[in-house]
C-alpha atoms as a PDB file:
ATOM      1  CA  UNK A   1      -8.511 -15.743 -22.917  1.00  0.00           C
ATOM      2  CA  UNK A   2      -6.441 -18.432 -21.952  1.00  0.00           C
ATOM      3  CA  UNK A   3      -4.289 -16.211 -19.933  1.00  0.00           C
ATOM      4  CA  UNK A   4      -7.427 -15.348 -18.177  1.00  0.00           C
ATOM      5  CA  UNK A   5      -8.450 -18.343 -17.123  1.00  0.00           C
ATOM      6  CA  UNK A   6      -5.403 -19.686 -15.894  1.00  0.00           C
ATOM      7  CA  UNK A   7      -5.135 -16.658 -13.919  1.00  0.00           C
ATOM      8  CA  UNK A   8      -8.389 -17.704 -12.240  1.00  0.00           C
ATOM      9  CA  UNK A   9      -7.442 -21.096 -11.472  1.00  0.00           C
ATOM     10  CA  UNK A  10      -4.428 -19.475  -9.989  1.00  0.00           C
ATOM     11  CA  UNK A  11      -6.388 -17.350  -7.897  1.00  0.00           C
ATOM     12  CA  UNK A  12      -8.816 -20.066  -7.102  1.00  0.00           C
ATOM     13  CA  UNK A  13      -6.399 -22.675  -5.904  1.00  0.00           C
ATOM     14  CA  UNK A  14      -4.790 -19.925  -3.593  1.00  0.00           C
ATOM     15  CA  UNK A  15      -8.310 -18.836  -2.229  1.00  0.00           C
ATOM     16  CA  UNK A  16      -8.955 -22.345  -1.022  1.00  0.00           C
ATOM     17  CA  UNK A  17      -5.303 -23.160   0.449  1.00  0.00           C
ATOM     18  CA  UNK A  18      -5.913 -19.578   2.179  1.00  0.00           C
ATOM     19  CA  UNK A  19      -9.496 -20.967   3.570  1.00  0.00           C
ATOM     20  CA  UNK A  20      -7.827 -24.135   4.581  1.00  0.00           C
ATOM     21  CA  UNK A  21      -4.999 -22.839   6.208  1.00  0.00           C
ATOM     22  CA  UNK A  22      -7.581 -20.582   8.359  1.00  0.00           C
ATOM     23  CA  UNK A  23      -9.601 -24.112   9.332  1.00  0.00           C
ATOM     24  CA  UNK A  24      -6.463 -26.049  10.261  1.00  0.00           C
ATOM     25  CA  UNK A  25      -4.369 -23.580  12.046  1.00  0.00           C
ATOM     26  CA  UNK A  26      -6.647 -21.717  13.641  1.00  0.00           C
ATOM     27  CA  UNK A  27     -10.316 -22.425  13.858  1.00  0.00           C
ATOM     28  CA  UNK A  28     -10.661 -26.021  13.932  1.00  0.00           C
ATOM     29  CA  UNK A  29      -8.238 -26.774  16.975  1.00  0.00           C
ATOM     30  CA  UNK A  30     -10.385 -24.002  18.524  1.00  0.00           C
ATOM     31  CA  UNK A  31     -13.758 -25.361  17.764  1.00  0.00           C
ATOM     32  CA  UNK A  32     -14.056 -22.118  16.634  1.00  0.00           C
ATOM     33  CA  UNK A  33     -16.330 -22.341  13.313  1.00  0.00           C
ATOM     34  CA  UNK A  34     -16.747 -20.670  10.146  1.00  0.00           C
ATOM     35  CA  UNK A  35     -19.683 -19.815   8.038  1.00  0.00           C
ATOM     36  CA  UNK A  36     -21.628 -21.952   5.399  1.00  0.00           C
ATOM     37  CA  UNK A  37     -20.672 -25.195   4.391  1.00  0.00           C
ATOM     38  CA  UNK A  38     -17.185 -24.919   5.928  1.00  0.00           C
ATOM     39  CA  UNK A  39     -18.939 -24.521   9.555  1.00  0.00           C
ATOM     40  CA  UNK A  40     -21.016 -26.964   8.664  1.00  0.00           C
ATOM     41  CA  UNK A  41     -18.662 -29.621   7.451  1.00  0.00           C
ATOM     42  CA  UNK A  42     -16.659 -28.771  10.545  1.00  0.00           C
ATOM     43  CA  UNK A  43     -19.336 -28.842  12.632  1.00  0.00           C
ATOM     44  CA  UNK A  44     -20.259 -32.546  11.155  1.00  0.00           C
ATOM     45  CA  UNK A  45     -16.646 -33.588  11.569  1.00  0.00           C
ATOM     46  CA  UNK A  46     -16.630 -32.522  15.269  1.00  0.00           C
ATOM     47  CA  UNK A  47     -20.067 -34.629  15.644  1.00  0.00           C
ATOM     48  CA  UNK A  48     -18.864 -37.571  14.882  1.00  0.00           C
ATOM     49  CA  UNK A  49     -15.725 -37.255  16.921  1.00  0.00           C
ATOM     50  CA  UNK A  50     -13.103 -36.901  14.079  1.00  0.00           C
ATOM     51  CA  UNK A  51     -13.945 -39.583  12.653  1.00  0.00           C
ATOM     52  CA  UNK A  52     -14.820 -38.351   8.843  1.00  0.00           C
ATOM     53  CA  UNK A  53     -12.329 -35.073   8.464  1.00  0.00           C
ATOM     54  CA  UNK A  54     -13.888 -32.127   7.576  1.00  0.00           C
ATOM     55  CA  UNK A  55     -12.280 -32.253   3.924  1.00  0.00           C
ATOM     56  CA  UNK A  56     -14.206 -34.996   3.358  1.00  0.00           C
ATOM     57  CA  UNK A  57     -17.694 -33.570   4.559  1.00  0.00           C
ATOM     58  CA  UNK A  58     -17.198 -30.147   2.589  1.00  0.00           C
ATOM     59  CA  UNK A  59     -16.677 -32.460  -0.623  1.00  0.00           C
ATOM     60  CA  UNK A  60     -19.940 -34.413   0.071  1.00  0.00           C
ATOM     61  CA  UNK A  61     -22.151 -31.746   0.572  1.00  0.00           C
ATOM     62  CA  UNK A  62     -20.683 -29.663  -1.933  1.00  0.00           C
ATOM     63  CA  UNK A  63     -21.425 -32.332  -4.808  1.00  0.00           C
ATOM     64  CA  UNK A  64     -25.582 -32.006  -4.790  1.00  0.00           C
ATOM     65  CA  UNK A  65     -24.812 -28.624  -4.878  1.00  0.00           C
ATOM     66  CA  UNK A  66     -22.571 -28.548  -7.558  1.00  0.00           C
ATOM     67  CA  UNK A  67     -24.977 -30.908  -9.530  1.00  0.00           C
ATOM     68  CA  UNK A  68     -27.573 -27.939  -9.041  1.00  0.00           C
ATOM     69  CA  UNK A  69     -25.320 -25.431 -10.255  1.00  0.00           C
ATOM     70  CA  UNK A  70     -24.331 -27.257 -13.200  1.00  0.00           C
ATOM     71  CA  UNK A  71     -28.298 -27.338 -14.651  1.00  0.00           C
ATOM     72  CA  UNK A  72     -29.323 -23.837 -13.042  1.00  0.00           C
ATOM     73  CA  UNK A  73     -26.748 -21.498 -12.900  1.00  0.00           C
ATOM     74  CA  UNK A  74     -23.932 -22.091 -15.145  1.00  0.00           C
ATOM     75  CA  UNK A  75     -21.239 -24.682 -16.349  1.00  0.00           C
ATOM     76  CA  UNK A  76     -18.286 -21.885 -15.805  1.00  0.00           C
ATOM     77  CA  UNK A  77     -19.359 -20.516 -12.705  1.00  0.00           C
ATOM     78  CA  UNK A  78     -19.947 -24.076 -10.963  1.00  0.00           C
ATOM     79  CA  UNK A  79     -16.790 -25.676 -12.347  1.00  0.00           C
ATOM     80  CA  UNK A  80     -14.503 -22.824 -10.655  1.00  0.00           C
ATOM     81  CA  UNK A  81     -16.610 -23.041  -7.728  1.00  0.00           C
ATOM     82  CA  UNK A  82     -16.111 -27.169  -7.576  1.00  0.00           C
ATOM     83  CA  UNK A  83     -12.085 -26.664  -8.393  1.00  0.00           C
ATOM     84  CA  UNK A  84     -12.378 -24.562  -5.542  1.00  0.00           C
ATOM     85  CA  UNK A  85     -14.170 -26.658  -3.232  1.00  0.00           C
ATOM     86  CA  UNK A  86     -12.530 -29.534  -4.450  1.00  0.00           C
ATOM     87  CA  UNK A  87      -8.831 -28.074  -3.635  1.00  0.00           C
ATOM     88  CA  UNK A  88      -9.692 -26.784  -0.418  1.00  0.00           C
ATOM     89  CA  UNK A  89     -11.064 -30.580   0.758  1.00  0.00           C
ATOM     90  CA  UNK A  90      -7.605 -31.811  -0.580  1.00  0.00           C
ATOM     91  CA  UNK A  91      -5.870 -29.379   1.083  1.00  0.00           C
ATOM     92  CA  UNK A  92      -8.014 -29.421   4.569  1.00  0.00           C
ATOM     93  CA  UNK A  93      -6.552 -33.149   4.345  1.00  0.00           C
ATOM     94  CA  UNK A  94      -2.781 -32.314   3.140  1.00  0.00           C
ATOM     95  CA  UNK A  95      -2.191 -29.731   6.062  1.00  0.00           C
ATOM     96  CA  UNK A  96      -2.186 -30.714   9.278  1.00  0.00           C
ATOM     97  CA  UNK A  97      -4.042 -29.006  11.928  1.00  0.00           C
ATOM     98  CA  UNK A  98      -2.048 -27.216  14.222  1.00  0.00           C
ATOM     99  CA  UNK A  99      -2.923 -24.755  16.411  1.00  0.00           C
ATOM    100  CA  UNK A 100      -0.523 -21.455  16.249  1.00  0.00           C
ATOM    101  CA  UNK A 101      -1.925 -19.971  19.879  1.00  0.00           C
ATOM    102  CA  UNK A 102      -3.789 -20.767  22.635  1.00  0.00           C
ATOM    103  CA  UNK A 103      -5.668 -17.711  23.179  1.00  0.00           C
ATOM    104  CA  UNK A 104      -9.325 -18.002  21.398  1.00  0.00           C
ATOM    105  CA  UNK A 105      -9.613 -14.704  20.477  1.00  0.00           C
ATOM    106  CA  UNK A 106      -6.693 -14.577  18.383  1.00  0.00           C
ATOM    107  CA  UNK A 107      -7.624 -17.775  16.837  1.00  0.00           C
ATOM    108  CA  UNK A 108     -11.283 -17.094  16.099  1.00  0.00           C
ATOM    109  CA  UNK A 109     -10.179 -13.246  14.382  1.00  0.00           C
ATOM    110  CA  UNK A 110      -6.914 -14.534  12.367  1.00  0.00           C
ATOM    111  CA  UNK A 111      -9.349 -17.400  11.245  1.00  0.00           C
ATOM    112  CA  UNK A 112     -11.532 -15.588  10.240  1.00  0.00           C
ATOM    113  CA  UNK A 113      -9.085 -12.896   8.188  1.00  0.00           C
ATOM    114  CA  UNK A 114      -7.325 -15.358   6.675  1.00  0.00           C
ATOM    115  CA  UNK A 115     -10.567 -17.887   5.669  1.00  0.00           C
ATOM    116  CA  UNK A 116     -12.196 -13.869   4.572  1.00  0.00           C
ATOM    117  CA  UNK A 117      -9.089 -13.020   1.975  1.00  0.00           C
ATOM    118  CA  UNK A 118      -9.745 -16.778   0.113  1.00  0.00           C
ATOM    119  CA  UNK A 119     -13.405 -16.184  -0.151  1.00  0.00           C
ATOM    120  CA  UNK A 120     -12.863 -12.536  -0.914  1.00  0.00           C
ATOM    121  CA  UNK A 121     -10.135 -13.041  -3.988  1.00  0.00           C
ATOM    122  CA  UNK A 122     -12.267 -15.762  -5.485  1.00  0.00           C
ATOM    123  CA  UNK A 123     -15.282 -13.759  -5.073  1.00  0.00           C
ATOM    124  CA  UNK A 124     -13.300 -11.492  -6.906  1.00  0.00           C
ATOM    125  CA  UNK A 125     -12.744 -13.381 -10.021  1.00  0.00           C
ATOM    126  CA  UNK A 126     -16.086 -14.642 -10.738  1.00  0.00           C
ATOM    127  CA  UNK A 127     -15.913 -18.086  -8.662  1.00  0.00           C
ATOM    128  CA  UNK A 128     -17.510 -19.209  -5.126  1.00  0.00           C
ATOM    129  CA  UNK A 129     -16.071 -21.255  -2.462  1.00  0.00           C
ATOM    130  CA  UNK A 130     -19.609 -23.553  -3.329  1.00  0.00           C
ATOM    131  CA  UNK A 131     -22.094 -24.756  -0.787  1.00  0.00           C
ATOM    132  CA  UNK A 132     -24.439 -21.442  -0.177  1.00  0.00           C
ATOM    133  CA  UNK A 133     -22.953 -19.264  -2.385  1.00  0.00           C
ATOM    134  CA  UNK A 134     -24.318 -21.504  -5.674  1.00  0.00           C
ATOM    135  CA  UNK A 135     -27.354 -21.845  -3.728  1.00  0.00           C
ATOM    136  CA  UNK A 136     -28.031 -18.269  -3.136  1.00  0.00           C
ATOM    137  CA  UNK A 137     -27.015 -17.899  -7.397  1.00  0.00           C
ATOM    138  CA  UNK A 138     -29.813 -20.370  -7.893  1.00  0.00           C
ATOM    139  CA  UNK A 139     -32.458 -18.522  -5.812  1.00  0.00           C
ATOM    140  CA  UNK A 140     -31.377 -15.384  -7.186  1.00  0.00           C
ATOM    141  CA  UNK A 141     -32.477 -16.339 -10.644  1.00  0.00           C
ATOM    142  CA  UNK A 142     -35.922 -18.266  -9.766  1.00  0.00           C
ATOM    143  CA  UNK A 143     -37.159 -15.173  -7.389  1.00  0.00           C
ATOM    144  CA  UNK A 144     -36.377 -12.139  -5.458  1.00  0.00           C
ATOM    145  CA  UNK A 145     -36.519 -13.414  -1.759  1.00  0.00           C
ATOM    146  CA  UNK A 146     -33.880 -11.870   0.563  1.00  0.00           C
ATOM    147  CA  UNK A 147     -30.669 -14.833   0.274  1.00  0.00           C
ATOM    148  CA  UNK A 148     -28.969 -13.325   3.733  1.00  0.00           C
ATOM    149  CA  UNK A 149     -32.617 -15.209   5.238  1.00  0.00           C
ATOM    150  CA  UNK A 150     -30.579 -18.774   4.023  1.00  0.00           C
ATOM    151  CA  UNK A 151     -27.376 -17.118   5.099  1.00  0.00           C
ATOM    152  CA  UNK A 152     -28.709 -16.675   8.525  1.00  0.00           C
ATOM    153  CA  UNK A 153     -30.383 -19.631   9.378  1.00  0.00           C
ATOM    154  CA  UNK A 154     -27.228 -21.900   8.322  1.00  0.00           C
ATOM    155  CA  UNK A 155     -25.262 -19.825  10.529  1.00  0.00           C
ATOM    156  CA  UNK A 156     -27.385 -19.642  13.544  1.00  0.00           C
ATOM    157  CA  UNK A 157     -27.615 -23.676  13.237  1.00  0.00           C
ATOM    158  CA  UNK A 158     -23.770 -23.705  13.534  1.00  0.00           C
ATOM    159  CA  UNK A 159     -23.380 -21.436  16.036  1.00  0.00           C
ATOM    160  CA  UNK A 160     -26.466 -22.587  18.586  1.00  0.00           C
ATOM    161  CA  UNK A 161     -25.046 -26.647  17.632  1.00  0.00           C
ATOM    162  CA  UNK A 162     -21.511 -25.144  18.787  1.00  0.00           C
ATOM    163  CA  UNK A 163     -22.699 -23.722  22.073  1.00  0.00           C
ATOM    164  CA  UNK A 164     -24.648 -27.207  22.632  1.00  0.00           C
ATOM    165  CA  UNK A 165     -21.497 -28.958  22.190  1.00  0.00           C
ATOM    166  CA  UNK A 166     -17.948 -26.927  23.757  1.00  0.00           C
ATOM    167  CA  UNK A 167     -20.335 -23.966  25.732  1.00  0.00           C
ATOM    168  CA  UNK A 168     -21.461 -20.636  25.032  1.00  0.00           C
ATOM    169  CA  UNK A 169     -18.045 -19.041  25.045  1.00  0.00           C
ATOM    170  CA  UNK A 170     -17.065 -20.782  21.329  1.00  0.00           C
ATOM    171  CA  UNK A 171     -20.648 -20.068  19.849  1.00  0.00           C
ATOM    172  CA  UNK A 172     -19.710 -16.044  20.822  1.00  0.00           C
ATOM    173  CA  UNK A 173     -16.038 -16.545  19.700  1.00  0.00           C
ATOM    174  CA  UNK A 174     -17.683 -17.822  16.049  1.00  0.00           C
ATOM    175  CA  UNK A 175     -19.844 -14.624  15.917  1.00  0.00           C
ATOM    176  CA  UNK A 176     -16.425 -13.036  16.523  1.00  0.00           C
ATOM    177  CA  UNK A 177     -14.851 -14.749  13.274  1.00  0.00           C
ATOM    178  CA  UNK A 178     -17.856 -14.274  11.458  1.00  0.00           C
ATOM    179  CA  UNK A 179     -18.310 -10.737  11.825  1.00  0.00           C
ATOM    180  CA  UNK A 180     -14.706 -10.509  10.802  1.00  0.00           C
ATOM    181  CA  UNK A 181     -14.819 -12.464   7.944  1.00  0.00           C
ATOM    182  CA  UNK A 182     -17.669 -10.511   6.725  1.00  0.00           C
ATOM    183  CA  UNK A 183     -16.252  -7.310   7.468  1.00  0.00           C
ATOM    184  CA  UNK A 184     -12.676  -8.764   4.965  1.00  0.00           C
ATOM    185  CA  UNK A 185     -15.210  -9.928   2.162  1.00  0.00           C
ATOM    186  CA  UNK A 186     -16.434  -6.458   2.301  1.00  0.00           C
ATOM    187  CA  UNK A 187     -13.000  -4.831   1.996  1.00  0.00           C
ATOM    188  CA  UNK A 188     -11.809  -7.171  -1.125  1.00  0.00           C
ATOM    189  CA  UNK A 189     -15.161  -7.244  -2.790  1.00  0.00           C
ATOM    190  CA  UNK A 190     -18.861  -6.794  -2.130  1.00  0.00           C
ATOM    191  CA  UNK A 191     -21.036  -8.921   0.686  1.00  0.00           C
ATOM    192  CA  UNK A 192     -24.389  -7.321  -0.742  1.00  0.00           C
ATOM    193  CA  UNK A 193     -25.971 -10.022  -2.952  1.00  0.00           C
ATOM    194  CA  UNK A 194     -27.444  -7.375  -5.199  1.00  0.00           C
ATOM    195  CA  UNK A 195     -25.723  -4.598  -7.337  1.00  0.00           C
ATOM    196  CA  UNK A 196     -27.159  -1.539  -9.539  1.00  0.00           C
ATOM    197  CA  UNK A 197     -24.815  -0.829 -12.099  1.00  0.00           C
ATOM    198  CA  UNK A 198     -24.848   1.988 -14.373  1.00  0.00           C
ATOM    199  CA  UNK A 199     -23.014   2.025 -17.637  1.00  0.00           C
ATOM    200  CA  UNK A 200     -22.360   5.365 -19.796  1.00  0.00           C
ATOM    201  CA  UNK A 201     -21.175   4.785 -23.057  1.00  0.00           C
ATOM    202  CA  UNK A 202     -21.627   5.637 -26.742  1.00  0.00           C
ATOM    203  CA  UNK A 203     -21.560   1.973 -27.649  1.00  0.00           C
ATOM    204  CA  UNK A 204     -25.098   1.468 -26.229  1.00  0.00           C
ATOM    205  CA  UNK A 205     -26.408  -1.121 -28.632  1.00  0.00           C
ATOM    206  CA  UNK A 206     -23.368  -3.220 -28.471  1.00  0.00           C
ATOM    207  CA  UNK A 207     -23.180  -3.297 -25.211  1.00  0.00           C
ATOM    208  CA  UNK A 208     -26.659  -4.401 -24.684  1.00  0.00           C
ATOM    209  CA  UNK A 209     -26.277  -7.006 -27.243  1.00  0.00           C
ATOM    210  CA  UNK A 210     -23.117  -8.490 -25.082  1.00  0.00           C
ATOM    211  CA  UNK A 211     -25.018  -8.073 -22.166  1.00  0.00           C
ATOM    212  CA  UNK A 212     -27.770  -9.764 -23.031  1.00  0.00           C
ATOM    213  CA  UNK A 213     -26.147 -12.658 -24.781  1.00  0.00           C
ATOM    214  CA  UNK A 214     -23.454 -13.197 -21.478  1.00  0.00           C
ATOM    215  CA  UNK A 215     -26.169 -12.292 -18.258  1.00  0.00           C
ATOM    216  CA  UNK A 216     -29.710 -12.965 -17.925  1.00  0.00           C
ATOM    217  CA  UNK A 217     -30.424  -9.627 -16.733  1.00  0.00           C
ATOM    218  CA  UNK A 218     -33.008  -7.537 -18.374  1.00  0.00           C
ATOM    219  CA  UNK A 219     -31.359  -3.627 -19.245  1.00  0.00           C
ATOM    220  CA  UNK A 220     -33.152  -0.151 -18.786  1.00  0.00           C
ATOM    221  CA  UNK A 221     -31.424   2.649 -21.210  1.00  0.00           C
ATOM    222  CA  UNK A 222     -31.712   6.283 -20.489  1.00  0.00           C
ATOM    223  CA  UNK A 223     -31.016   9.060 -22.688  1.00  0.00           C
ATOM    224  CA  UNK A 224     -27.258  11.003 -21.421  1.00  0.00           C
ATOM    225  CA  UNK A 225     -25.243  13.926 -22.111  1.00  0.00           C
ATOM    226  CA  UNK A 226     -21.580  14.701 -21.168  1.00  0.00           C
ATOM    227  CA  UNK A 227     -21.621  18.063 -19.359  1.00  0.00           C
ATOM    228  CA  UNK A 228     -18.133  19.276 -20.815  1.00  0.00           C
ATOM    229  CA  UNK A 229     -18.035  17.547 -24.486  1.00  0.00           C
ATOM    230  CA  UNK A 230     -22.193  17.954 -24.794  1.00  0.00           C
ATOM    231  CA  UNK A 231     -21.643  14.866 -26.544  1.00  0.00           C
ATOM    232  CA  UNK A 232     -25.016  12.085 -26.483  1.00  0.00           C
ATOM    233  CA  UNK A 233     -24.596   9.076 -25.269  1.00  0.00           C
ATOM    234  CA  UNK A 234     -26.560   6.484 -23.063  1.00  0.00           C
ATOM    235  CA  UNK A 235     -26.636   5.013 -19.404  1.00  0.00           C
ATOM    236  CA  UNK A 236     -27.549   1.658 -19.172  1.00  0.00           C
ATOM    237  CA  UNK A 237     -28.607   0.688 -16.160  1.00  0.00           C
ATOM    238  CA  UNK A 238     -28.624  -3.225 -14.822  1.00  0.00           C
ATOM    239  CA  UNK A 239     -28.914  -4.734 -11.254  1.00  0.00           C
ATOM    240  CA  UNK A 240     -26.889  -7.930 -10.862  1.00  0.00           C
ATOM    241  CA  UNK A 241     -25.795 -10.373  -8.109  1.00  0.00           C
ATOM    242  CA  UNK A 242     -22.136  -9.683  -6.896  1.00  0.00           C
ATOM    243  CA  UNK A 243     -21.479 -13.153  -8.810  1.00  0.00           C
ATOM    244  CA  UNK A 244     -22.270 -11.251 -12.033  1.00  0.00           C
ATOM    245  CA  UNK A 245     -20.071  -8.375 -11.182  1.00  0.00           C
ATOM    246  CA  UNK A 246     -16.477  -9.867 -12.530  1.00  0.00           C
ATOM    247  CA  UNK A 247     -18.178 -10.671 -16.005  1.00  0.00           C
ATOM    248  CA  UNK A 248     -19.885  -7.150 -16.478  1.00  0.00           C
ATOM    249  CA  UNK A 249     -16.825  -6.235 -15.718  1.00  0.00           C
ATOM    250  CA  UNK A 250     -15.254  -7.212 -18.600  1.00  0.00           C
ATOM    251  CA  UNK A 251     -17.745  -7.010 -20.537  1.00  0.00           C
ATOM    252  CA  UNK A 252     -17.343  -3.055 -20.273  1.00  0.00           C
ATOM    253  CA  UNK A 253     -13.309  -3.423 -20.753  1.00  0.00           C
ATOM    254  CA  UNK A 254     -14.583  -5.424 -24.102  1.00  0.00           C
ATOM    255  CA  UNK A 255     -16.950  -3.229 -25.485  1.00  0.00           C
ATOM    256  CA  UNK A 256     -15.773   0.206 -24.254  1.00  0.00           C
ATOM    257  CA  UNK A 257     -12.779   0.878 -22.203  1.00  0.00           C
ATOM    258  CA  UNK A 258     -13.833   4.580 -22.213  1.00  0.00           C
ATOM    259  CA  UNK A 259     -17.267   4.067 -20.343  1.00  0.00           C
ATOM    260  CA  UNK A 260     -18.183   5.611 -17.188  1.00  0.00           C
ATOM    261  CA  UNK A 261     -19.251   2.958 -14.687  1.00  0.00           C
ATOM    262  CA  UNK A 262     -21.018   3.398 -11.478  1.00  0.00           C
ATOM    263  CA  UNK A 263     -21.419   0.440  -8.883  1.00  0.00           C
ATOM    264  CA  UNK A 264     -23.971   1.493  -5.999  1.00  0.00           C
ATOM    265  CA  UNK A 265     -25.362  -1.211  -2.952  1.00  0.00           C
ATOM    266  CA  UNK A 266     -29.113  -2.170  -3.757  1.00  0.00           C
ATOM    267  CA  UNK A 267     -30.883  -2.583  -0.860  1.00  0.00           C
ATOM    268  CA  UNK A 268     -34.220  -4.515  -2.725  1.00  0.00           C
ATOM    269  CA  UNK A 269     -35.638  -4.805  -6.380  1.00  0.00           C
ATOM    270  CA  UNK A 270     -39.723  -4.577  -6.399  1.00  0.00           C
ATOM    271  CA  UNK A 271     -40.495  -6.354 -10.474  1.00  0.00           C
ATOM    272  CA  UNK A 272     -39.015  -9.084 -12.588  1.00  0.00           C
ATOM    273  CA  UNK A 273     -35.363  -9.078 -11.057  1.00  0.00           C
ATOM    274  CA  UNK A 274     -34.205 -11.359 -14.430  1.00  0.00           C
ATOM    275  CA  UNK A 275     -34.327 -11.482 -18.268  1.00  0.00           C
ATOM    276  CA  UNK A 276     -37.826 -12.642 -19.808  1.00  0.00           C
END
């Protein structure tokens, strides 16, 4: 277990140097932005001409968040998420911005790649790079309203503010490094905020017990039987948010290392999407 976690912080702390390098070498000397609170802390930073880095703006809107988390969602899931946040506003400060190339392009799609493998790996191993990701966590578990709507709007507030400011050619060269990133998240883990998982196993009841005790997620079982062994067992079926998915995952590796696990997209859940 402790391996584990130190593992995690490993992975963490090389997420948000990953994200920061992408900010300081490529999309901030740019004005090229990225998505979420990053954009946005960049986006306040450029406002007020340099003044306040955008290290320090990611911290400070990060912290209400975090203080949100902390009650609603989870004390391990928000305390990766603030390491991570917290490293990558040291490490926005540490590097020094430096632009690589002068071509936009380049800058706005290696941004974007590089920024998309931090959020991806950490993602990955059950943290969040903070701001709308523990926000979207939240809103996952009070009701079952679309989170890309939040998504969106942030994004289009960033991008429309970045045309005002340096012209329509950056606010197109963001929806260039946001596409991308998007498009890397996908590759290294999931960008749909909703997951049906299906479980085979013959260790049913403990795995529902685990389940239940670890993830507020309610569990339907259905009756199964292996087509070459004719042996019985049971598919559990669950839908999750991709935050959930790295500690189902070992959950299963816990309870049976031998079950059968399917992970399909879910495009929308009509019912209780939570544990009563």
């Amino acid at each position: 277990m402790i391996w584990l976690r130190t593992k995690k912080l490993i992975v963490v702390l090389i997420g948000a140097l990953l994200t920061a390098i992408s900010m300081n070498f490529f999309l901030i000397p740019a004005n090229v932005y990225s998505s979420g609170f990053a954009g946005a802390a960049q986006l306040l930073s450029s406002v007020f001409g340099g003044g306040i880095s955008t290290g320090i703006f990611l911290f400070i809107l990060n912290v209400p968040v975090a203080l949100l988390g902390w009650v609603k969602v989870g004390r391990s899931f928000t305390l990766y998420s603030f390491i991570s946040v917290l490293a990558m506003s040291i490490f926005l400060e540490v590097i020094p911005v430096k632009a690589f190339s002068d071509d936009i392009l380049l800058n706005a799609v290696f941004g974007g790649v590089i920024g998309a493998v931090g959020v991806g790996l950490t993602l990955k191993w059950g943290a969040s790079t903070g701001g709308m990701d523990i926000i979207a966590m939240v809103l996952s578990r009070l009701n079952d309203k679309p989170i890309g709507t939040y998504f969106f709007i942030l994004n289009a507030i960033i991008i429309i503010t970045a045309g005002a400011l340096y012209g329509w050619e950056k606010a197109l060269y963001t929806i260039v490094t946001l596409y991308v990133s998007t498009r890397v998240i996908d590759a290294i883990h999931t960008r749909h905020e909703k997951l049906t998982v299906m479980i085979i196993t013959k260790k049913s009841a403990e795995m529902k017990k685990v389940i239940h005790e670890k993830l507020m997620r309610g569990i339907t079982i259905i009756p199964a039987k292996g087509s070459y062994t004719n042996e019985d067992k049971e598919m559990l079926m669950i839908v999750i948010t991709r935050y959930e998915l790295f500690y189902l995952e070992r959950i299963i590796k816990e309870v049976d290392s031998n079950a059968f696990t399917n992970i399909v997209q879910t495009i929308g859940v009509l019912g209780f999407f939570r544990k009563d």
